[in-house]
PDB file of N, CA and C in Angstrom:
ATOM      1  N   UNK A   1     -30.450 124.040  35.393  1.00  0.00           N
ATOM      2  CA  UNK A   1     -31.812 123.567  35.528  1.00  0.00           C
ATOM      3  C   UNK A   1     -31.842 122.245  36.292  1.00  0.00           C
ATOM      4  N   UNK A   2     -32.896 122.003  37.304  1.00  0.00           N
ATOM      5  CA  UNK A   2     -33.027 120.876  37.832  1.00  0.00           C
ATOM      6  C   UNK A   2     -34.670 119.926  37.213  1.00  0.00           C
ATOM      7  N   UNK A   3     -34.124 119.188  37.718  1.00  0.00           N
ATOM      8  CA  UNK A   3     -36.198 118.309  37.433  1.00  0.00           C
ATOM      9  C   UNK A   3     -36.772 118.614  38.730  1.00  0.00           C
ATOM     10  N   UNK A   4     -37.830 118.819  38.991  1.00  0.00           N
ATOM     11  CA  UNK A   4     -38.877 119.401  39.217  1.00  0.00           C
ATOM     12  C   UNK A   4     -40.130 118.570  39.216  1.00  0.00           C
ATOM     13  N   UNK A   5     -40.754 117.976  40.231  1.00  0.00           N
ATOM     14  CA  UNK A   5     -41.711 117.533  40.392  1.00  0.00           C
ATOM     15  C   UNK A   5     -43.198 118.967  39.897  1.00  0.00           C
ATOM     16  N   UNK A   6     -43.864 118.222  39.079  1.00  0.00           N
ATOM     17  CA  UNK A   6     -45.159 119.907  38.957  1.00  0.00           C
ATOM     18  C   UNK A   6     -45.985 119.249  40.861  1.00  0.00           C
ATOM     19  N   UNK A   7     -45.770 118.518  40.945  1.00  0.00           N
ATOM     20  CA  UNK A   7     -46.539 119.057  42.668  1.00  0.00           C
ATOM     21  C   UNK A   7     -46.107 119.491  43.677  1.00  0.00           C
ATOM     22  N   UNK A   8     -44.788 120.192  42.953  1.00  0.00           N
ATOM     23  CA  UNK A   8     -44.352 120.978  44.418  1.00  0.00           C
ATOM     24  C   UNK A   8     -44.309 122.681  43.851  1.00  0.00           C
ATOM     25  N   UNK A   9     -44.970 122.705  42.413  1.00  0.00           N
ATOM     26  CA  UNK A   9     -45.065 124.175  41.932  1.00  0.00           C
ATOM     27  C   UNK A   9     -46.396 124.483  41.539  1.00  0.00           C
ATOM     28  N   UNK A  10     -46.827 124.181  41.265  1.00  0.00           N
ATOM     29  CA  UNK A  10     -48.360 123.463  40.370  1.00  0.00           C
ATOM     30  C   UNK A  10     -49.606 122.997  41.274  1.00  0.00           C
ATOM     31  N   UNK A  11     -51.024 123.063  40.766  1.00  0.00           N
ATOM     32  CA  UNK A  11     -51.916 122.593  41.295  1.00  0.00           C
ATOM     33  C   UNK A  11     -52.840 122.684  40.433  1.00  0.00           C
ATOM     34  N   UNK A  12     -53.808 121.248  40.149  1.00  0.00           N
ATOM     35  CA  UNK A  12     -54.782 120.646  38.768  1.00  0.00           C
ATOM     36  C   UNK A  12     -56.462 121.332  39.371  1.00  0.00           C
ATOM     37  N   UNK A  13     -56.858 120.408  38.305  1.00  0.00           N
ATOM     38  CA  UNK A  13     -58.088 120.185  38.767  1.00  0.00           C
ATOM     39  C   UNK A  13     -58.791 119.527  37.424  1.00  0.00           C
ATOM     40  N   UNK A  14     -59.919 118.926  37.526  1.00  0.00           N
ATOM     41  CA  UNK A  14     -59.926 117.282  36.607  1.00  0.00           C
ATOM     42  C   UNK A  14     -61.475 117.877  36.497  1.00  0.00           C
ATOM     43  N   UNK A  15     -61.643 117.168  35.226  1.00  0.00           N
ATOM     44  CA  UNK A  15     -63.136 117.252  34.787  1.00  0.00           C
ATOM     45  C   UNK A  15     -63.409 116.531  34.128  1.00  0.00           C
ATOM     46  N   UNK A  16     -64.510 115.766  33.746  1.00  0.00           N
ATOM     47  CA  UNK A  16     -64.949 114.978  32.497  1.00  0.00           C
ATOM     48  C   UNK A  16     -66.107 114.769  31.904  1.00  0.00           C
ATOM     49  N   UNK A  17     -65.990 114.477  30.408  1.00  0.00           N
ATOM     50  CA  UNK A  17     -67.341 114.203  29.830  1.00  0.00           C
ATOM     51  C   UNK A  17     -66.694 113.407  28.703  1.00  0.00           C
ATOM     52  N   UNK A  18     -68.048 112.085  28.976  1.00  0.00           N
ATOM     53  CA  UNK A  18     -67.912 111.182  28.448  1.00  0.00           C
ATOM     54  C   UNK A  18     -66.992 110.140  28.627  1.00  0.00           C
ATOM     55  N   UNK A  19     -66.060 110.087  27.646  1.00  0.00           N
ATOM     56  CA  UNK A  19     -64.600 109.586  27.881  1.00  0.00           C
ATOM     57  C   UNK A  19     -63.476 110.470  27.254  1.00  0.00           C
ATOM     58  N   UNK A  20     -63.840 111.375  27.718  1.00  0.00           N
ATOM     59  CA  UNK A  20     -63.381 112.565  27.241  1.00  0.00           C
ATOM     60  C   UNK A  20     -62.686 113.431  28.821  1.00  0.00           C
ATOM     61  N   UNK A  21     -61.087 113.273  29.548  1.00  0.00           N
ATOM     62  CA  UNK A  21     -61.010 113.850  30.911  1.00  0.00           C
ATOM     63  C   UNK A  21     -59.955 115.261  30.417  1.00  0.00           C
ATOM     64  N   UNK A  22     -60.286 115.897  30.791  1.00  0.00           N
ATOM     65  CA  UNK A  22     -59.954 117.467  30.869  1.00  0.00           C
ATOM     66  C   UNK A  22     -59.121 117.773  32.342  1.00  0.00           C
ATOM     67  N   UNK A  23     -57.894 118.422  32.457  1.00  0.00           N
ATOM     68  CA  UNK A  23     -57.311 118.438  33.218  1.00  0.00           C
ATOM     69  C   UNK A  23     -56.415 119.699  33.599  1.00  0.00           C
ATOM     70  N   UNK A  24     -57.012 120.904  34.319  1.00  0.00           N
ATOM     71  CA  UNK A  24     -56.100 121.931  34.172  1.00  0.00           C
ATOM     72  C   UNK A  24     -55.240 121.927  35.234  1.00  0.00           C
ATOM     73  N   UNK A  25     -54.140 122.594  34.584  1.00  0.00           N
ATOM     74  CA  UNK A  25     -52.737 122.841  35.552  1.00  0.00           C
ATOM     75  C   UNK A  25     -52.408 124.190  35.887  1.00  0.00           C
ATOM     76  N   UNK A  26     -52.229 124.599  36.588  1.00  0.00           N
ATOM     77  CA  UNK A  26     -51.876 126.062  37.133  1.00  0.00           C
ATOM     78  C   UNK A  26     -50.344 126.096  38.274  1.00  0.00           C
ATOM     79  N   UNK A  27     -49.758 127.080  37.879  1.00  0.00           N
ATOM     80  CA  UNK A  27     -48.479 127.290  38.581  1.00  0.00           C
ATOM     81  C   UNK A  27     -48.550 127.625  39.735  1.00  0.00           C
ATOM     82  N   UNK A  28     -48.001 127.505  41.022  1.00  0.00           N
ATOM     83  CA  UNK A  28     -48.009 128.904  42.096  1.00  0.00           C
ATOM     84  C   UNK A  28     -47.621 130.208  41.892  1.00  0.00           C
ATOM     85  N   UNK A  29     -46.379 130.278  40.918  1.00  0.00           N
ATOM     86  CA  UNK A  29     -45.749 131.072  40.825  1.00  0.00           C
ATOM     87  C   UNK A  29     -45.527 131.345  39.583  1.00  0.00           C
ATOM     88  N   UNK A  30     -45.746 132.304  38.581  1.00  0.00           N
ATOM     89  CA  UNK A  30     -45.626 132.756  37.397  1.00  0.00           C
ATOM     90  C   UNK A  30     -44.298 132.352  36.956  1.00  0.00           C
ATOM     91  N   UNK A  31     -43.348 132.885  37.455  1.00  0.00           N
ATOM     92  CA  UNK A  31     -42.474 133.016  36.816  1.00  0.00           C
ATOM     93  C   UNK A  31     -41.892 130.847  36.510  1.00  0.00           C
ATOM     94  N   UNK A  32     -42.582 130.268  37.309  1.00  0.00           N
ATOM     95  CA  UNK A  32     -42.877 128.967  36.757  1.00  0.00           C
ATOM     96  C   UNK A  32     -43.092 128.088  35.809  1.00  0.00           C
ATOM     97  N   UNK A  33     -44.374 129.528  35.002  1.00  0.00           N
ATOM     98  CA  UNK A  33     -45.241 129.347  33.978  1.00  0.00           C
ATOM     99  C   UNK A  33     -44.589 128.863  32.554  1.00  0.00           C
ATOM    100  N   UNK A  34     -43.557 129.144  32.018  1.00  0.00           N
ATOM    101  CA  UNK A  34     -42.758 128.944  30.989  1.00  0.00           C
ATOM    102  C   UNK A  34     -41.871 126.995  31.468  1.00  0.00           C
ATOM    103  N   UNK A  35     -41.725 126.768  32.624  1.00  0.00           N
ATOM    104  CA  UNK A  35     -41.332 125.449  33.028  1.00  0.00           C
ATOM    105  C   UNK A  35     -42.656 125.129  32.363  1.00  0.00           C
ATOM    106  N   UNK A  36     -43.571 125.060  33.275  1.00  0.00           N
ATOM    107  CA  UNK A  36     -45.031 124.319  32.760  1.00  0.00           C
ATOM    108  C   UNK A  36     -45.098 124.042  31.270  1.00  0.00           C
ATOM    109  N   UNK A  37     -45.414 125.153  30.499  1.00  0.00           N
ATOM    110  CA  UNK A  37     -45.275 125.088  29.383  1.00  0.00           C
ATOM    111  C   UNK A  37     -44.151 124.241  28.612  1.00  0.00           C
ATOM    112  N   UNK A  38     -43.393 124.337  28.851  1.00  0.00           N
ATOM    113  CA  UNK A  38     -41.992 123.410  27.749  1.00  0.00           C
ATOM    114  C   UNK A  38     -42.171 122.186  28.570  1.00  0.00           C
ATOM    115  N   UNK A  39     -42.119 121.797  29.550  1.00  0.00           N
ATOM    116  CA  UNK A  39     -42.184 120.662  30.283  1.00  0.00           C
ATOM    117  C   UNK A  39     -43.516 119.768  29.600  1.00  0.00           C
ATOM    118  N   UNK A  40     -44.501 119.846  29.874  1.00  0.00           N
ATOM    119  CA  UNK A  40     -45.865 119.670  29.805  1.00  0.00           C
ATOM    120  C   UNK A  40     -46.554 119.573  28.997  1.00  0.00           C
ATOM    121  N   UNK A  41     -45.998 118.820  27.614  1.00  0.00           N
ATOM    122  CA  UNK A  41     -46.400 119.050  26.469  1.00  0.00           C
ATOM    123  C   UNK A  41     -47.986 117.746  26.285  1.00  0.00           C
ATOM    124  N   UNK A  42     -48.523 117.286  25.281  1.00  0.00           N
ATOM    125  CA  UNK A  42     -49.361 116.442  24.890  1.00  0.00           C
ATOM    126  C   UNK A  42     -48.400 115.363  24.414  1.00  0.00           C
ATOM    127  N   UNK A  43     -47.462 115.192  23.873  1.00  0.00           N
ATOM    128  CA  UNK A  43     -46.687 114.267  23.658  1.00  0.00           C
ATOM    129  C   UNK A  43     -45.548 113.793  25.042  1.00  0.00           C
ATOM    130  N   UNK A  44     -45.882 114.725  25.835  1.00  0.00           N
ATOM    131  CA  UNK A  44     -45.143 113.877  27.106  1.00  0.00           C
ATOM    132  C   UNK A  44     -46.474 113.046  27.844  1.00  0.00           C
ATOM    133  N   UNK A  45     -47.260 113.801  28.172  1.00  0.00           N
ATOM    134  CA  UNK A  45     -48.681 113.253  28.714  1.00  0.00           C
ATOM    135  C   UNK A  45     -48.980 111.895  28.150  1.00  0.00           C
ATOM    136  N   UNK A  46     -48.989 112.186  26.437  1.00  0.00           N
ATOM    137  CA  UNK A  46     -49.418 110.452  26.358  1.00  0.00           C
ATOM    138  C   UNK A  46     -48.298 109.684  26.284  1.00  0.00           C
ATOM    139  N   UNK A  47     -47.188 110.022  26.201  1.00  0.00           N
ATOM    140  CA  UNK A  47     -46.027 108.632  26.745  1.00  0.00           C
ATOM    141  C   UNK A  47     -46.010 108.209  27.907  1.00  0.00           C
ATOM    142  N   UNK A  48     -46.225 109.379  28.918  1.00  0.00           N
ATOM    143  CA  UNK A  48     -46.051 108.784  30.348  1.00  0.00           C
ATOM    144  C   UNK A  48     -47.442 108.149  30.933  1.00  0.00           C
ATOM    145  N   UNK A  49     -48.532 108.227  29.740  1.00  0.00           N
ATOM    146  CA  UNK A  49     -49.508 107.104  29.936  1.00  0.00           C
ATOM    147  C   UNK A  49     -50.206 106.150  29.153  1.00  0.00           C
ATOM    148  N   UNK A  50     -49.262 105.548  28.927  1.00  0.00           N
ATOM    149  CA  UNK A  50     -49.522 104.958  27.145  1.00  0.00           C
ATOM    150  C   UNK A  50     -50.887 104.022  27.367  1.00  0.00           C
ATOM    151  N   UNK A  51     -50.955 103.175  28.910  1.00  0.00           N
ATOM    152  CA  UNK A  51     -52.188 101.873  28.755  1.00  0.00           C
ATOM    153  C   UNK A  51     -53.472 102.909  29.590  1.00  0.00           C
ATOM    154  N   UNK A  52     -53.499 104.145  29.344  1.00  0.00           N
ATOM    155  CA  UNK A  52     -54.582 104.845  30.277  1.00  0.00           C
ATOM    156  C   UNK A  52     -54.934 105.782  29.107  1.00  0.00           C
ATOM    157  N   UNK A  53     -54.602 106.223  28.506  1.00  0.00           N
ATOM    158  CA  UNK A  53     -54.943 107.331  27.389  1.00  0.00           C
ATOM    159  C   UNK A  53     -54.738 106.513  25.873  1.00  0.00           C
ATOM    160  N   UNK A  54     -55.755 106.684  24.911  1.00  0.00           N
ATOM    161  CA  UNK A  54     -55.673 105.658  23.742  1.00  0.00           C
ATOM    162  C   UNK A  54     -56.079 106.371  22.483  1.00  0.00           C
ATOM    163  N   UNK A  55     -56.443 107.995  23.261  1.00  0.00           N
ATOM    164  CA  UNK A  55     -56.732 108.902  22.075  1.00  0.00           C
ATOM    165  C   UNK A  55     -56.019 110.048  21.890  1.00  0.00           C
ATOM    166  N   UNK A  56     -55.973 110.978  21.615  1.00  0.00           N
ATOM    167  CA  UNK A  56     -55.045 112.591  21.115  1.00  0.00           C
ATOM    168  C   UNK A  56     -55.212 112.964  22.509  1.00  0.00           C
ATOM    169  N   UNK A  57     -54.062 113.729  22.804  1.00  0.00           N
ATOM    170  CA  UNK A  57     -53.962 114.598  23.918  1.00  0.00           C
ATOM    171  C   UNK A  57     -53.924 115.894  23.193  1.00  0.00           C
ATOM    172  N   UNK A  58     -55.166 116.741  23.743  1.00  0.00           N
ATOM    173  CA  UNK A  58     -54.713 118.367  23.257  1.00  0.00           C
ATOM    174  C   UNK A  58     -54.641 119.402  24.078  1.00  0.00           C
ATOM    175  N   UNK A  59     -53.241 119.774  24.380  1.00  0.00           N
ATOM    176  CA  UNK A  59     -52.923 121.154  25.010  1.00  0.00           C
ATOM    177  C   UNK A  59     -53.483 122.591  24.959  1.00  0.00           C
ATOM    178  N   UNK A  60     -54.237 123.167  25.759  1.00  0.00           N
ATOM    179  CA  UNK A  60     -54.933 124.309  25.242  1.00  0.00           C
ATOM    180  C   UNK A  60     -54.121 125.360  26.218  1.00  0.00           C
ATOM    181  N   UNK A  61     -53.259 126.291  26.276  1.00  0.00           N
ATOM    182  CA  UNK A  61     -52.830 127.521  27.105  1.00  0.00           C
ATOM    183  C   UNK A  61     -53.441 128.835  27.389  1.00  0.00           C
ATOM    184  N   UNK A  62     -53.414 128.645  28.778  1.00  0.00           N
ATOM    185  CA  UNK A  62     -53.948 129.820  29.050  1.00  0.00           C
ATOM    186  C   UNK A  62     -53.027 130.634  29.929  1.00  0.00           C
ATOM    187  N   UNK A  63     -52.396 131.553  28.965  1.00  0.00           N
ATOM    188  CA  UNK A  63     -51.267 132.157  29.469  1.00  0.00           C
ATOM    189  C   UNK A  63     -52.187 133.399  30.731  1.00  0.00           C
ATOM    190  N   UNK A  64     -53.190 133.927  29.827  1.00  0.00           N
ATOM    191  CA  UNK A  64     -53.227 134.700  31.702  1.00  0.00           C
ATOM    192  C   UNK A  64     -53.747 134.562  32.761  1.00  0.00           C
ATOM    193  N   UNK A  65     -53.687 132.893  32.883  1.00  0.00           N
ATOM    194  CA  UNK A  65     -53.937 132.602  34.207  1.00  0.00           C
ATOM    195  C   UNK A  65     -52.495 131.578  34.784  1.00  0.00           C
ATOM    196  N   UNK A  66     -51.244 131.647  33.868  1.00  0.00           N
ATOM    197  CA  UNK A  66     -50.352 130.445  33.739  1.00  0.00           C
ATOM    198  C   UNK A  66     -50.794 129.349  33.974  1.00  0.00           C
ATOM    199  N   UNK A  67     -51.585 128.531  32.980  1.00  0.00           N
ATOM    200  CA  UNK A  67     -51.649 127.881  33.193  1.00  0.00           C
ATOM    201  C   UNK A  67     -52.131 126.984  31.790  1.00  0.00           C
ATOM    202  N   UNK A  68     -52.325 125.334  31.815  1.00  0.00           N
ATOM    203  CA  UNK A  68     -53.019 124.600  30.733  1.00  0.00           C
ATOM    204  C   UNK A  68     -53.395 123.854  31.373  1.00  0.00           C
ATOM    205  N   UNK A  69     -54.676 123.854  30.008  1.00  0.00           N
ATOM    206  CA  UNK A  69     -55.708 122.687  29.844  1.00  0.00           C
ATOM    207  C   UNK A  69     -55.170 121.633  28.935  1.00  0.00           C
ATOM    208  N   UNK A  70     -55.436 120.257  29.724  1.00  0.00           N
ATOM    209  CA  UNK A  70     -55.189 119.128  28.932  1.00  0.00           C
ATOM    210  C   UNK A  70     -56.679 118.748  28.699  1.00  0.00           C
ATOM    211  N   UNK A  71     -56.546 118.385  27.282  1.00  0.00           N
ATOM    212  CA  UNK A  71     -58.067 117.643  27.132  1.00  0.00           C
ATOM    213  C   UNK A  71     -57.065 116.005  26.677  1.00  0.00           C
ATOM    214  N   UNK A  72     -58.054 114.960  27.419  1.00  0.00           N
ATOM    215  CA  UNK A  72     -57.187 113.584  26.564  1.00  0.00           C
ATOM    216  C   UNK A  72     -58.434 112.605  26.379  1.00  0.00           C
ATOM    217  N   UNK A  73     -58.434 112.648  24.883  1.00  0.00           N
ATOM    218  CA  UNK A  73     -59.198 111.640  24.752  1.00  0.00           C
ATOM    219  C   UNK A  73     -59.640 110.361  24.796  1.00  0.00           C
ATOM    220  N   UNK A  74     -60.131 109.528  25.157  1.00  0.00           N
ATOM    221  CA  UNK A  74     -60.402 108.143  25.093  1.00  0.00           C
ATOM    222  C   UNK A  74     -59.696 107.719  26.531  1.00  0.00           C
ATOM    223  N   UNK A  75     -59.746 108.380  27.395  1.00  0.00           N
ATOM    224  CA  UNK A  75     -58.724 108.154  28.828  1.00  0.00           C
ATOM    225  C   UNK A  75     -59.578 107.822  29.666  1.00  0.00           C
ATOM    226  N   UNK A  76     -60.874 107.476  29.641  1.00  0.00           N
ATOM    227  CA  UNK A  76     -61.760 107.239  30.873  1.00  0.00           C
ATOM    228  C   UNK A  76     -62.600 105.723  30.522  1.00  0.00           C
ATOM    229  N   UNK A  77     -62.100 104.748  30.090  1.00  0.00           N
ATOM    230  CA  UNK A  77     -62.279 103.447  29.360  1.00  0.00           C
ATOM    231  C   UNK A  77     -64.357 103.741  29.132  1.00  0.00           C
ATOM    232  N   UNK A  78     -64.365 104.745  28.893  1.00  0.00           N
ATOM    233  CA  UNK A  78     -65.908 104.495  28.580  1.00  0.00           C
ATOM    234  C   UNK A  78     -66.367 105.794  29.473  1.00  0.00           C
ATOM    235  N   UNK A  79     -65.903 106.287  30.331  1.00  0.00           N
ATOM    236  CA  UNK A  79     -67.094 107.223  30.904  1.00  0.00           C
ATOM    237  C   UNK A  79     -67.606 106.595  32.178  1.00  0.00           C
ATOM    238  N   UNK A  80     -68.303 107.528  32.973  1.00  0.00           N
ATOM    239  CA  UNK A  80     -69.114 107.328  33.613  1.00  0.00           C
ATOM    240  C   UNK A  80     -70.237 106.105  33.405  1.00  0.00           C
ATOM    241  N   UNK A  81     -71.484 106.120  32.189  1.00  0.00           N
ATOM    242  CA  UNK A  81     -72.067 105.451  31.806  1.00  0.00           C
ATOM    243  C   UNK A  81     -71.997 104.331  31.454  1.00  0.00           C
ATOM    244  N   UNK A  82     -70.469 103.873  31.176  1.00  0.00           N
ATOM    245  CA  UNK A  82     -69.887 102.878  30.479  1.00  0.00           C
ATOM    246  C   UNK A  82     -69.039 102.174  31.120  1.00  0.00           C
ATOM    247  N   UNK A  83     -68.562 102.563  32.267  1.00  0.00           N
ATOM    248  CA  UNK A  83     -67.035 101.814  32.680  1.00  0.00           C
ATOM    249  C   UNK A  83     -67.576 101.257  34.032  1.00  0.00           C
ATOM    250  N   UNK A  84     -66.647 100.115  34.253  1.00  0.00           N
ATOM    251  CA  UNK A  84     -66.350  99.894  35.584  1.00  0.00           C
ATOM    252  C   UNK A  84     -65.786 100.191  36.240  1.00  0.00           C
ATOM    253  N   UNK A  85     -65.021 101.099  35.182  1.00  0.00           N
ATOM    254  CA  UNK A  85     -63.656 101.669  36.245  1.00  0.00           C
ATOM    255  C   UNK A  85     -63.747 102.315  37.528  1.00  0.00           C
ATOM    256  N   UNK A  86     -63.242 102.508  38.230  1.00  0.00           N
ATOM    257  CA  UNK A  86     -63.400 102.760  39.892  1.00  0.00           C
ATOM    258  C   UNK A  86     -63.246 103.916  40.384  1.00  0.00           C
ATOM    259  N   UNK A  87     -62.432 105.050  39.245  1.00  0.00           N
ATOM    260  CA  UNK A  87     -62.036 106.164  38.813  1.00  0.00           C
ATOM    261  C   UNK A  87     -63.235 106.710  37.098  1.00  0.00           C
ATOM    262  N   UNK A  88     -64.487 106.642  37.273  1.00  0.00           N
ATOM    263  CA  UNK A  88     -65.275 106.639  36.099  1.00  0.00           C
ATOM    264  C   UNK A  88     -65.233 108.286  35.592  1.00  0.00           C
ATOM    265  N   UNK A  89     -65.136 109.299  36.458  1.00  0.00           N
ATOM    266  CA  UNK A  89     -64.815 110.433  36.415  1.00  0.00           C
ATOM    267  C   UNK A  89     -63.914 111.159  36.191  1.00  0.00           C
ATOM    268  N   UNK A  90     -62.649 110.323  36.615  1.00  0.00           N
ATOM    269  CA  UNK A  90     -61.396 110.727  35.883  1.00  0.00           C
ATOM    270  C   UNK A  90     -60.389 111.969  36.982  1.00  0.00           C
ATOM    271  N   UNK A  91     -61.111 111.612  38.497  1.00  0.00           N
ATOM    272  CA  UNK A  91     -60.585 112.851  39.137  1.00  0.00           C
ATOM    273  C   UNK A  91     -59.120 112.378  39.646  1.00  0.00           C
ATOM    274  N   UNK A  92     -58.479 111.259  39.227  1.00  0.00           N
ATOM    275  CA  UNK A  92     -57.120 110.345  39.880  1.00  0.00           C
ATOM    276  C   UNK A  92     -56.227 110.912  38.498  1.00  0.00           C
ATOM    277  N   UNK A  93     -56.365 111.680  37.535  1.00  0.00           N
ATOM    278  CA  UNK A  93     -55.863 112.354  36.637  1.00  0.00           C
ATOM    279  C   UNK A  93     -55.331 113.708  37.235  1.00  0.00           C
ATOM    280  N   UNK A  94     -55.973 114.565  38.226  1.00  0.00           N
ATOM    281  CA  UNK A  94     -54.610 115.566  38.391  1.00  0.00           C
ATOM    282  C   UNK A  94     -53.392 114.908  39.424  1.00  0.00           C
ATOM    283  N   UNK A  95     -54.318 114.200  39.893  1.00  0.00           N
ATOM    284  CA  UNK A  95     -52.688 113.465  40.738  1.00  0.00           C
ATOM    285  C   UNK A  95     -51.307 112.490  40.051  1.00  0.00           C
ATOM    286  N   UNK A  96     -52.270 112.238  39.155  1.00  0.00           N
ATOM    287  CA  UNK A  96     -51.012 111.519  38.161  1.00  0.00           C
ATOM    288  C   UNK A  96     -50.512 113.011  37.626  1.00  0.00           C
ATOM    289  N   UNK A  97     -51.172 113.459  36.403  1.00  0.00           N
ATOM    290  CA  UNK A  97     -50.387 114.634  36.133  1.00  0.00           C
ATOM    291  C   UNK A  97     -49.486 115.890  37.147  1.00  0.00           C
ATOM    292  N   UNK A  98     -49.697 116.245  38.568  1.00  0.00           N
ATOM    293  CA  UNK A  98     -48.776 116.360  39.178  1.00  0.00           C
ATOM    294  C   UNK A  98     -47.879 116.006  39.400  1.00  0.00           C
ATOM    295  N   UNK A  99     -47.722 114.423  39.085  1.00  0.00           N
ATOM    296  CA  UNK A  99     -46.890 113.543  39.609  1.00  0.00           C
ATOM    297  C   UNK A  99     -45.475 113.503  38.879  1.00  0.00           C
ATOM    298  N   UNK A 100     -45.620 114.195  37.473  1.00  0.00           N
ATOM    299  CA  UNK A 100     -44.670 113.965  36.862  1.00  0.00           C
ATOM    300  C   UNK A 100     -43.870 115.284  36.875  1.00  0.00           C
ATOM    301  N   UNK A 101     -42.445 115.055  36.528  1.00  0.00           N
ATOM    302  CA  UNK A 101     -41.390 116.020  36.928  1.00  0.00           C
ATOM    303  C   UNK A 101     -41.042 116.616  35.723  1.00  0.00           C
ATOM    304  N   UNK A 102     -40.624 117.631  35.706  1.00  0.00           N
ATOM    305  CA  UNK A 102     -40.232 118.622  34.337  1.00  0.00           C
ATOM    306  C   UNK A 102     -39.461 119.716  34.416  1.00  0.00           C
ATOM    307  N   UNK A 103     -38.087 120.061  33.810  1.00  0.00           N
ATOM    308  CA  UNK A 103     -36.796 120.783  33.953  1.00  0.00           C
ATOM    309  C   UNK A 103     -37.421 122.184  34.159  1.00  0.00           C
ATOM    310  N   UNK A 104     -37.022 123.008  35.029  1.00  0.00           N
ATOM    311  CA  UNK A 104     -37.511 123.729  35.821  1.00  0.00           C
ATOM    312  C   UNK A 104     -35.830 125.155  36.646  1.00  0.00           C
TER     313      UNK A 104
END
């Protein structure tokens, strides 16, 4: 097994409500799908973002499309309505989560 960047197998797409950012991941290639999975857990997600995420990360699978939903809570310092943040939507979340590598 090697490490494996998920953006050279993988491709997201980001959503949000509230402060609430949702983040699905999808494989290119099925037979991928099981990397994704063991790699890609909610307890890797919030270590590798400990000062950006401050609430539960929950993994939801959707095996027949290979792919998961991350929901992470409290990751958007307030929301849209609330933040200054510059990223209020939360769409700089599939590029981080691509970003990270997983045995493959």
């Amino acid at each position: 097994m090697t490490r494996r960047r998920l953006y050279d197998f993988a491709h997201a797409r980001a959503g949000d409500k509230g402060d609430t950012s949702s983040v699905a991941v999808f494989v290119d290639d099925p037979a991928d799908y099981p990397a994704l999975k063991a790699g890609l857990t909610p307890e890797r997600v919030k270590s590798a973002f400990p000062d950006l995420i401050r609430g539960e990360v929950v993994r939801y699978e959707l095996d027949g499309l290979h792919g998961v939903n991350l929901v992470m809570r409290s990751a958007l310092e307030g929301g849209v309505n609330s933040s200054l943040n510059l990223d209020s939507h939360g769409k700089s979340w599939s590029f981080l989560i691509l970003g990270l590598d997983v045995e493959a």
